[in-house]
PDB file of N, CA and C in Angstrom:
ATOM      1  N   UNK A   1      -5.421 -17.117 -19.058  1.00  0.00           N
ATOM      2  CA  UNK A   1      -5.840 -18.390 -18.491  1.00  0.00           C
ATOM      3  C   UNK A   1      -6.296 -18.219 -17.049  1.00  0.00           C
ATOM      4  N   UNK A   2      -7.143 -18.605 -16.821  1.00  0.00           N
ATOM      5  CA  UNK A   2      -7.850 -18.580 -15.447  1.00  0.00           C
ATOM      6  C   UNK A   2      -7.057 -19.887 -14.524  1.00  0.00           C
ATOM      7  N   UNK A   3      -6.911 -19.228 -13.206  1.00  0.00           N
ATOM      8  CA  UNK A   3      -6.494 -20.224 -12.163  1.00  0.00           C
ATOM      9  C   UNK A   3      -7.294 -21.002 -11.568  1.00  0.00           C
ATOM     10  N   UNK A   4      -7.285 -22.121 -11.386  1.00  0.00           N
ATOM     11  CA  UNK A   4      -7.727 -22.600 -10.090  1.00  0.00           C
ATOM     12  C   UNK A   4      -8.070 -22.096  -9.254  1.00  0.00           C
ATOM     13  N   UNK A   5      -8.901 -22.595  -7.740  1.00  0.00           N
ATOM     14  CA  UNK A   5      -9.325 -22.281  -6.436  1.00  0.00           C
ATOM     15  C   UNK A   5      -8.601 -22.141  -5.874  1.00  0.00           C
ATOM     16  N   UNK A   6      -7.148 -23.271  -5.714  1.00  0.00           N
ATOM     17  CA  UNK A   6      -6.442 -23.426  -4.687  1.00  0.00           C
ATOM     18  C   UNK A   6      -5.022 -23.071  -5.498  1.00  0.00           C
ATOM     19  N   UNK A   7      -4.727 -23.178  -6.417  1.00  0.00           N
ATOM     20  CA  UNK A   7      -3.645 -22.604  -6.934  1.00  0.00           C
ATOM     21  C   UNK A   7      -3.228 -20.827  -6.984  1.00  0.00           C
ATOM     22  N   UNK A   8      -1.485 -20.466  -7.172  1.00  0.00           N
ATOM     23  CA  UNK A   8      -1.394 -19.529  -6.728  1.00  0.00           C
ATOM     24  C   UNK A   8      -2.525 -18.729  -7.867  1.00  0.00           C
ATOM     25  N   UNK A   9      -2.536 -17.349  -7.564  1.00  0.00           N
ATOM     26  CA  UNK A   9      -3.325 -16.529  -8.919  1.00  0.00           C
ATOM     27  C   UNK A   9      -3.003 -15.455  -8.761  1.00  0.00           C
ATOM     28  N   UNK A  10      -3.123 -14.425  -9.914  1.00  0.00           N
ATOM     29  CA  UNK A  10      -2.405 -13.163  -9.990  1.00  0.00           C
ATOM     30  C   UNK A  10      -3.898 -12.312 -10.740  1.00  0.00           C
ATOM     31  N   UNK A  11      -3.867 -11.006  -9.623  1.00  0.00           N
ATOM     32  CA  UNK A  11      -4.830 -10.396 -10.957  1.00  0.00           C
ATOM     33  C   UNK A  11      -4.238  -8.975 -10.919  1.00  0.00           C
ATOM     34  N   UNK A  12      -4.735  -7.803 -11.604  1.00  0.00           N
ATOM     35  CA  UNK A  12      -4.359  -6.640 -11.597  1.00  0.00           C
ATOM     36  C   UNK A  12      -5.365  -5.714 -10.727  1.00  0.00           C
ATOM     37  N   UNK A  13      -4.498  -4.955 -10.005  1.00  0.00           N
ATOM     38  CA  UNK A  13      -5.123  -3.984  -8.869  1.00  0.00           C
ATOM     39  C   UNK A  13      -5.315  -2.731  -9.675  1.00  0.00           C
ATOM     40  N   UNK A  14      -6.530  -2.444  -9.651  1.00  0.00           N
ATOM     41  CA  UNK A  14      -6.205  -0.860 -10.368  1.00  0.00           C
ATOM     42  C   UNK A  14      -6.899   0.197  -9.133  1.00  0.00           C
ATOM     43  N   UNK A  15      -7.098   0.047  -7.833  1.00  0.00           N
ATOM     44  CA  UNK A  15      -7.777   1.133  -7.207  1.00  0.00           C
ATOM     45  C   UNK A  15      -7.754   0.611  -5.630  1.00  0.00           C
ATOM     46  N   UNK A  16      -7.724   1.402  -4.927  1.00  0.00           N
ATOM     47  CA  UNK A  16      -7.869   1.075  -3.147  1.00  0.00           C
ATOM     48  C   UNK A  16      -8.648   2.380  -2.857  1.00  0.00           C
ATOM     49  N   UNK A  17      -9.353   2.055  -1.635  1.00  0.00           N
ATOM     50  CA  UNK A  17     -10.457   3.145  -0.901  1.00  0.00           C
ATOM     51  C   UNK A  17     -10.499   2.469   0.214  1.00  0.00           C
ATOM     52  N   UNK A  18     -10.717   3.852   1.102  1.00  0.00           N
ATOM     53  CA  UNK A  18     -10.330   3.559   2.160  1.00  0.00           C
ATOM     54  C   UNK A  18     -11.882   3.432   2.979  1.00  0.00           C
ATOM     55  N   UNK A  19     -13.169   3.605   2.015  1.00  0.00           N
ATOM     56  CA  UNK A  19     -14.362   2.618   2.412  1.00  0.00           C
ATOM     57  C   UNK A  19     -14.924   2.056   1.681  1.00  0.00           C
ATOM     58  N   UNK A  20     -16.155   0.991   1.925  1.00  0.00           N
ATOM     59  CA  UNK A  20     -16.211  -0.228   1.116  1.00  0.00           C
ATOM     60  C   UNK A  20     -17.206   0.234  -0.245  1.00  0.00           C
ATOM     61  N   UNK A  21     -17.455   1.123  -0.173  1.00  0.00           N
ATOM     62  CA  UNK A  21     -18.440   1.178  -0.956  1.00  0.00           C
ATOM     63  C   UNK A  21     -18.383   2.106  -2.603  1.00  0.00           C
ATOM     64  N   UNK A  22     -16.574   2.699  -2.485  1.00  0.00           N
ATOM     65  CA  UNK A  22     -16.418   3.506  -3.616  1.00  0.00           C
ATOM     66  C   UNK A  22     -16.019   2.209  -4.150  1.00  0.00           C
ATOM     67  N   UNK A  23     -14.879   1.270  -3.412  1.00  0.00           N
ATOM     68  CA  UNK A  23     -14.518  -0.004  -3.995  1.00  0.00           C
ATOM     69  C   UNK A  23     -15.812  -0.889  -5.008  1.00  0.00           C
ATOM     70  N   UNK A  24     -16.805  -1.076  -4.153  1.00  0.00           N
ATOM     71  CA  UNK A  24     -18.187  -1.921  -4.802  1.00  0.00           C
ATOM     72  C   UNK A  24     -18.346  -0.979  -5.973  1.00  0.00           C
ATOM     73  N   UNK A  25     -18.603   0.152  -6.322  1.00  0.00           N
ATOM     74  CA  UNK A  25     -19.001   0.929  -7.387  1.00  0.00           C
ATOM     75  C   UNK A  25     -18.170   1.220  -8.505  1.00  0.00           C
ATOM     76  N   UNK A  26     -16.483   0.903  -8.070  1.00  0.00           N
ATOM     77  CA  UNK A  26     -15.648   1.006  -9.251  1.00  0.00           C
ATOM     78  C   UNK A  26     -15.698  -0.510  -9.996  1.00  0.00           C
ATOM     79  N   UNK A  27     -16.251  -1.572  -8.625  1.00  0.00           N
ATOM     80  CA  UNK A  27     -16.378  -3.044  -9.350  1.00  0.00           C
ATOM     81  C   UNK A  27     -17.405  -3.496  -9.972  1.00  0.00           C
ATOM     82  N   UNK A  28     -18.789  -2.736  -9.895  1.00  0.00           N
ATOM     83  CA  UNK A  28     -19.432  -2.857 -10.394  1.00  0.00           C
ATOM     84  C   UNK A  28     -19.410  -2.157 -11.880  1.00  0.00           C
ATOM     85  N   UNK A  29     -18.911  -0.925 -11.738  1.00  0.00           N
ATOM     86  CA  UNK A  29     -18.755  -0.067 -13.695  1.00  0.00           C
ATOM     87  C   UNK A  29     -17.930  -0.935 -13.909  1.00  0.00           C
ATOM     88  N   UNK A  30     -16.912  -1.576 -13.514  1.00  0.00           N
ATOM     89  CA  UNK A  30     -16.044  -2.030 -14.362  1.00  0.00           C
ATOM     90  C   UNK A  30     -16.363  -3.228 -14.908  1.00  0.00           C
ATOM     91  N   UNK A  31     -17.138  -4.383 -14.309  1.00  0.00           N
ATOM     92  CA  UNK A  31     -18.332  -5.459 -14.693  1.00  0.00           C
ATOM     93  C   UNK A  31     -19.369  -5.180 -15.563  1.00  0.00           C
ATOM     94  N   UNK A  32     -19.989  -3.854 -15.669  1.00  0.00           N
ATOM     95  CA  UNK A  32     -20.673  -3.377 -16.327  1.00  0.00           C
ATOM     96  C   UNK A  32     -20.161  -3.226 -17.923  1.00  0.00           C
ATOM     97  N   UNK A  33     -18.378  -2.769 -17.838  1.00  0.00           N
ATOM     98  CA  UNK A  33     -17.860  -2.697 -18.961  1.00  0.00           C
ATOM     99  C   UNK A  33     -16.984  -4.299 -19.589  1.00  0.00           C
ATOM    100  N   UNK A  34     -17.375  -5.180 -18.977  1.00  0.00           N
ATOM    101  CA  UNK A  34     -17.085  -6.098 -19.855  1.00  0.00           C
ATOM    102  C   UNK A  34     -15.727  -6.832 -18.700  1.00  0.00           C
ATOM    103  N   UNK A  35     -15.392  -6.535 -17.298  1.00  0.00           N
ATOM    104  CA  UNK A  35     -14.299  -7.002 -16.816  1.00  0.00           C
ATOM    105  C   UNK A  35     -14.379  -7.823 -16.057  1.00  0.00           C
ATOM    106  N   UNK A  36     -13.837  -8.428 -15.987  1.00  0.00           N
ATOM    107  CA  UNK A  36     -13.887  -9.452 -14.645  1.00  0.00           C
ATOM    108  C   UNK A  36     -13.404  -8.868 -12.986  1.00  0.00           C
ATOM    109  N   UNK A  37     -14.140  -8.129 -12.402  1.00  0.00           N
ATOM    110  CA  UNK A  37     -13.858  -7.169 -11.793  1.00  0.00           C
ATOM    111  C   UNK A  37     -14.350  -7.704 -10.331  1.00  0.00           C
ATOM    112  N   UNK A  38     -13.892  -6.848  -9.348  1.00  0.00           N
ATOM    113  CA  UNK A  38     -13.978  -7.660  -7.666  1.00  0.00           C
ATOM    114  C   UNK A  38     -13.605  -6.492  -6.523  1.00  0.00           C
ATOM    115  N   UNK A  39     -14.334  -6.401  -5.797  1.00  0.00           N
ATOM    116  CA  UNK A  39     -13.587  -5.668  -4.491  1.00  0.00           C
ATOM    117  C   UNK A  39     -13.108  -6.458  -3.702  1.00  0.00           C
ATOM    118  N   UNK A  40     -12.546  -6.128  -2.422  1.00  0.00           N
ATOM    119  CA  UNK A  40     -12.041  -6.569  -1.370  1.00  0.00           C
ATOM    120  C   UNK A  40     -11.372  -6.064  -0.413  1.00  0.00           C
ATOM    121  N   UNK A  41     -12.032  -6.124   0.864  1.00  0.00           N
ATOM    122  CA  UNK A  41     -11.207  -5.819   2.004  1.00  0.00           C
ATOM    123  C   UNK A  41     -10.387  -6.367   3.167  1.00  0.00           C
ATOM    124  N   UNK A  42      -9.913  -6.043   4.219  1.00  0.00           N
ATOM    125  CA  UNK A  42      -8.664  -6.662   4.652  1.00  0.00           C
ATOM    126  C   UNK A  42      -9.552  -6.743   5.755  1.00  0.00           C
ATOM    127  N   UNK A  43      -8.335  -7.897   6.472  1.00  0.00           N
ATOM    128  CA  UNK A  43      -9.687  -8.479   8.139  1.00  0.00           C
ATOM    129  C   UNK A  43      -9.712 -10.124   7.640  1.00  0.00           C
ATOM    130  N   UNK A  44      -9.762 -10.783   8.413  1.00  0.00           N
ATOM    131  CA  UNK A  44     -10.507 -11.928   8.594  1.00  0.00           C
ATOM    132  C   UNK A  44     -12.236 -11.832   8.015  1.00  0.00           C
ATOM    133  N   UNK A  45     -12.807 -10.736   7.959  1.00  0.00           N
ATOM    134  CA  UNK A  45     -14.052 -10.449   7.969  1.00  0.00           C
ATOM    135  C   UNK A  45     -14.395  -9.797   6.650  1.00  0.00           C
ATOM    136  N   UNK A  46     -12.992  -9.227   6.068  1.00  0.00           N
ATOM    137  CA  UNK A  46     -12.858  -8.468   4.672  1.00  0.00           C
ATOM    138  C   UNK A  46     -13.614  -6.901   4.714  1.00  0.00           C
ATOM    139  N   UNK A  47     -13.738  -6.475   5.973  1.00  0.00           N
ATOM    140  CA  UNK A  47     -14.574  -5.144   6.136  1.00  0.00           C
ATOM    141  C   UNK A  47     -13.315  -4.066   6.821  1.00  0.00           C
ATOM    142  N   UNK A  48     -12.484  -4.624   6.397  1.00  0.00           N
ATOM    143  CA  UNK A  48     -11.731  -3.330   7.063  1.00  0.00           C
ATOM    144  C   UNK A  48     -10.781  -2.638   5.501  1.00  0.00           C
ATOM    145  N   UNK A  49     -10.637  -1.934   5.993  1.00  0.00           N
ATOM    146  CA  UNK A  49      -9.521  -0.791   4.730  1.00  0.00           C
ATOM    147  C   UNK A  49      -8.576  -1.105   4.930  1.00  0.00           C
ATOM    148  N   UNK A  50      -7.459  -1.165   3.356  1.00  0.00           N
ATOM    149  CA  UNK A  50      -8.083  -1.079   2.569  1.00  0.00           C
ATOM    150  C   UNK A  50      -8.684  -1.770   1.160  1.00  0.00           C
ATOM    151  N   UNK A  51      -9.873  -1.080   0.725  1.00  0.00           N
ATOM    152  CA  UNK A  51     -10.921  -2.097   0.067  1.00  0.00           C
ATOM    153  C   UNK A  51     -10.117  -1.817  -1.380  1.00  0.00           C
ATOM    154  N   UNK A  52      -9.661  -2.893  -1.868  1.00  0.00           N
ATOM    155  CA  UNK A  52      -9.482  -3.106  -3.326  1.00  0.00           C
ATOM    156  C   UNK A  52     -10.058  -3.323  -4.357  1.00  0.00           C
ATOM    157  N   UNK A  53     -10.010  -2.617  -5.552  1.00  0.00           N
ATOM    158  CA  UNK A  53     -10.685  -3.129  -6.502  1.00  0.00           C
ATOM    159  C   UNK A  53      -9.520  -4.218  -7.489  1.00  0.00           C
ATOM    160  N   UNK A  54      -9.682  -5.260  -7.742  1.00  0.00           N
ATOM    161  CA  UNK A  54      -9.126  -5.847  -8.849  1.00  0.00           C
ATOM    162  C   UNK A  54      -9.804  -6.400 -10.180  1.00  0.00           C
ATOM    163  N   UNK A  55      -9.341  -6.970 -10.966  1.00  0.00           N
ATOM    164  CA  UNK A  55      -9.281  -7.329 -12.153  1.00  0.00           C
ATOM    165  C   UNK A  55      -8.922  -8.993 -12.262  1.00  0.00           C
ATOM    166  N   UNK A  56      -9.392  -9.897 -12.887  1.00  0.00           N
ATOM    167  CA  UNK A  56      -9.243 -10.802 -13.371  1.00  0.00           C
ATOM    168  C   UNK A  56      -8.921 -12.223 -12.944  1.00  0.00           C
ATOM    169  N   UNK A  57      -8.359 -13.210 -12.676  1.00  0.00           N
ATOM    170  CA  UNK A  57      -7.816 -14.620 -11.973  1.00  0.00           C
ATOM    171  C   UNK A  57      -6.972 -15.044 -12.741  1.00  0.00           C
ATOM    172  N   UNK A  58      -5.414 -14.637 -12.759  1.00  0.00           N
ATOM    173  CA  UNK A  58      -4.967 -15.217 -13.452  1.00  0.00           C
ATOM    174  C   UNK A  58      -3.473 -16.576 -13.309  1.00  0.00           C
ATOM    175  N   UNK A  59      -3.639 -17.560 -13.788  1.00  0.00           N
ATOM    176  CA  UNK A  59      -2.683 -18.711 -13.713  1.00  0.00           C
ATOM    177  C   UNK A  59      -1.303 -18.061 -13.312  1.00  0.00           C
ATOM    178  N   UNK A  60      -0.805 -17.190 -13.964  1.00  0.00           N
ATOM    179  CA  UNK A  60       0.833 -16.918 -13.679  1.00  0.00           C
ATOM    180  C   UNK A  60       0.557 -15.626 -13.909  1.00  0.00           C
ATOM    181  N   UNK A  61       1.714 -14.813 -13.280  1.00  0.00           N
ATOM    182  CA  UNK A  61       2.196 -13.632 -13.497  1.00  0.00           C
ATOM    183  C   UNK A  61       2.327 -12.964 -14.690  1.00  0.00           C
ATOM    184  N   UNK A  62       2.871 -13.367 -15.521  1.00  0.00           N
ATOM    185  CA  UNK A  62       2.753 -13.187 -16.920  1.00  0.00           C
ATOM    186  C   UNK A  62       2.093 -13.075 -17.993  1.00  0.00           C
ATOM    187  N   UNK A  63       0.329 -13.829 -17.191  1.00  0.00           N
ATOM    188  CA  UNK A  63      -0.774 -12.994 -17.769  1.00  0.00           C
ATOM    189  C   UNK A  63      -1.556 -12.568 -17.245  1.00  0.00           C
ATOM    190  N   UNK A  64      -0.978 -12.210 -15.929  1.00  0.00           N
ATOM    191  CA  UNK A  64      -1.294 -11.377 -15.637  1.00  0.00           C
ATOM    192  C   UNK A  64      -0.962 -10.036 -15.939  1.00  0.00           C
ATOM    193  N   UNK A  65       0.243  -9.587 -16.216  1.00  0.00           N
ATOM    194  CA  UNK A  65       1.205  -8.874 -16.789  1.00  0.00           C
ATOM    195  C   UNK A  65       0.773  -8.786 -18.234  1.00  0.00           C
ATOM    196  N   UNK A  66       0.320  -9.432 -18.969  1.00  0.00           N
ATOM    197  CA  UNK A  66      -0.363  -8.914 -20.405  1.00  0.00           C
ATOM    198  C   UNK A  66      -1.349  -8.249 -20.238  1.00  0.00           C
ATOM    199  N   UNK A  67      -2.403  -9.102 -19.112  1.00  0.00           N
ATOM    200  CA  UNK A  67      -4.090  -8.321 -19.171  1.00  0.00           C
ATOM    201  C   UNK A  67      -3.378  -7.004 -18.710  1.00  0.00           C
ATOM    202  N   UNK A  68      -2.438  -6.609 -17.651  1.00  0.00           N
ATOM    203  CA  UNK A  68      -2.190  -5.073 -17.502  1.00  0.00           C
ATOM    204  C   UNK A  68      -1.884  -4.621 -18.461  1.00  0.00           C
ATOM    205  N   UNK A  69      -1.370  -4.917 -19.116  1.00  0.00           N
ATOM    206  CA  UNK A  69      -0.973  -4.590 -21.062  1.00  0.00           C
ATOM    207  C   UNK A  69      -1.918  -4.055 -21.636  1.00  0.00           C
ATOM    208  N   UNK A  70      -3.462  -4.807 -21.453  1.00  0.00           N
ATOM    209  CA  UNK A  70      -4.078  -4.337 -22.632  1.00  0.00           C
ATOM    210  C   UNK A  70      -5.463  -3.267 -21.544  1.00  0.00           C
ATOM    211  N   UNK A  71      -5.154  -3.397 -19.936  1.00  0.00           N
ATOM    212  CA  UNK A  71      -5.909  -2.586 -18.955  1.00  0.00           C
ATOM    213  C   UNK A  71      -5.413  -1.345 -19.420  1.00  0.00           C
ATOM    214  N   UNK A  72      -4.053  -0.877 -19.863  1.00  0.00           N
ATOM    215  CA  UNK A  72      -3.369   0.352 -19.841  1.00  0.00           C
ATOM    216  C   UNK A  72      -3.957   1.021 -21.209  1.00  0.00           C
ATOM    217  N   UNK A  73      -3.840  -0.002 -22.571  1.00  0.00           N
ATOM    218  CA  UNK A  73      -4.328   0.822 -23.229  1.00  0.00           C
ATOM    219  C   UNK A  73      -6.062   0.773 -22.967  1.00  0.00           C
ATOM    220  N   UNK A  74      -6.715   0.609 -22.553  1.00  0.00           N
ATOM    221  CA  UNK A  74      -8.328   1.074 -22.350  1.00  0.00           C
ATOM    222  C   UNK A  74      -8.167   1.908 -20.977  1.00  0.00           C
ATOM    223  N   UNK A  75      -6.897   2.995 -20.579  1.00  0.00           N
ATOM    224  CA  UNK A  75      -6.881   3.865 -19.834  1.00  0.00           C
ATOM    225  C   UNK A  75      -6.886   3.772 -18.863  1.00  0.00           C
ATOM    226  N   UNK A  76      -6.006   2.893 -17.959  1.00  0.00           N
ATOM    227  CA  UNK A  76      -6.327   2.237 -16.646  1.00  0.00           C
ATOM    228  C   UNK A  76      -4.936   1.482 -16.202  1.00  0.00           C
ATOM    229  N   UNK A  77      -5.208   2.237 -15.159  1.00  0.00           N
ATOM    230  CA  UNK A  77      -3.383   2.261 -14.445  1.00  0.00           C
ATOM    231  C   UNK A  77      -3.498   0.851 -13.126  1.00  0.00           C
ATOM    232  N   UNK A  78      -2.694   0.163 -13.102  1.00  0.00           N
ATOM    233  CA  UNK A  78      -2.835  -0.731 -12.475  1.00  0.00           C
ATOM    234  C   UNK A  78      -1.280  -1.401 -12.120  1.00  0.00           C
ATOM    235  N   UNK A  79      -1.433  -2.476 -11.634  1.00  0.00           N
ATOM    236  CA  UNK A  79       0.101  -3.949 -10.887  1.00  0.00           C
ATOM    237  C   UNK A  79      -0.790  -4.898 -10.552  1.00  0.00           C
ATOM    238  N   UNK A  80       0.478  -5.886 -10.986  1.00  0.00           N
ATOM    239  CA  UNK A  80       0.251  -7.214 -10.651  1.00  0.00           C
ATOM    240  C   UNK A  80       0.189  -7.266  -8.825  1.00  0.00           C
ATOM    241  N   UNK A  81      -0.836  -8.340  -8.718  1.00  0.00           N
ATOM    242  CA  UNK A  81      -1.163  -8.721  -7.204  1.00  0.00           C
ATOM    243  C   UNK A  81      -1.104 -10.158  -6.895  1.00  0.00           C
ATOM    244  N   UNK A  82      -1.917 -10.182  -5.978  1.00  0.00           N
ATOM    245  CA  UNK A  82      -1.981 -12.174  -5.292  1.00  0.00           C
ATOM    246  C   UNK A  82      -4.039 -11.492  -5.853  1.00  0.00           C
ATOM    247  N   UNK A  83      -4.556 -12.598  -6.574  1.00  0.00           N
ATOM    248  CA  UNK A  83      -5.820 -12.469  -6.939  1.00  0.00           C
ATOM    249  C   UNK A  83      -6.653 -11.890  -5.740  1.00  0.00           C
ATOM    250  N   UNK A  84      -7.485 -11.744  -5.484  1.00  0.00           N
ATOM    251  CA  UNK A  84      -8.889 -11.816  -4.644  1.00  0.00           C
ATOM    252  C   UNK A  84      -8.952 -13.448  -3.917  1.00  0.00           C
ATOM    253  N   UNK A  85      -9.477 -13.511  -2.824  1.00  0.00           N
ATOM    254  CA  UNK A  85      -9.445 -14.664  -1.980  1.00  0.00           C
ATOM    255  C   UNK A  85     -10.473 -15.399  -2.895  1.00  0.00           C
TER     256      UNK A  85
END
């Protein structure tokens, strides 16, 4: 279930880099493969390290905690987070 704007949200982190641009390229293959996928960096400005890649918007923890369920079996190591801003 997808969250709201302003409500809390949970997605799964599967990657950090410490510049912005391996982040953009793991979010883009992973969009490419069908995910709901996102970078992000830290700052007021979001340009500082480090740049995250995540996964998904989700309502509660708990599905968030499934989509990592089914991230693991398509080979992909990841944790629950606070979504993407």
């Amino acid at each position: 279930p997808a969250a709201g704007p302003r409500a809390p949200a949970f997605a799964v982190q599967v990657a950090a880099y410490d510049a912005p641009g391996g982040a953009a390229a793991l979010a883009a293959r992973l969009r490419a493969s069908g995910l709901d996928a996102a970078s992000e960096g830290q700052g007021p400005a979001g340009d500082q390290a480090p740049f995250r890649v995540k996964i998904g918007r989700y309502a509660t923890r708990a599905a968030a905690a499934a989509a990592l369920r089914d991230l693991r079996r398509r080979g992909l190591a990841g944790f629950v987070t606070a979504a993407p801003r």
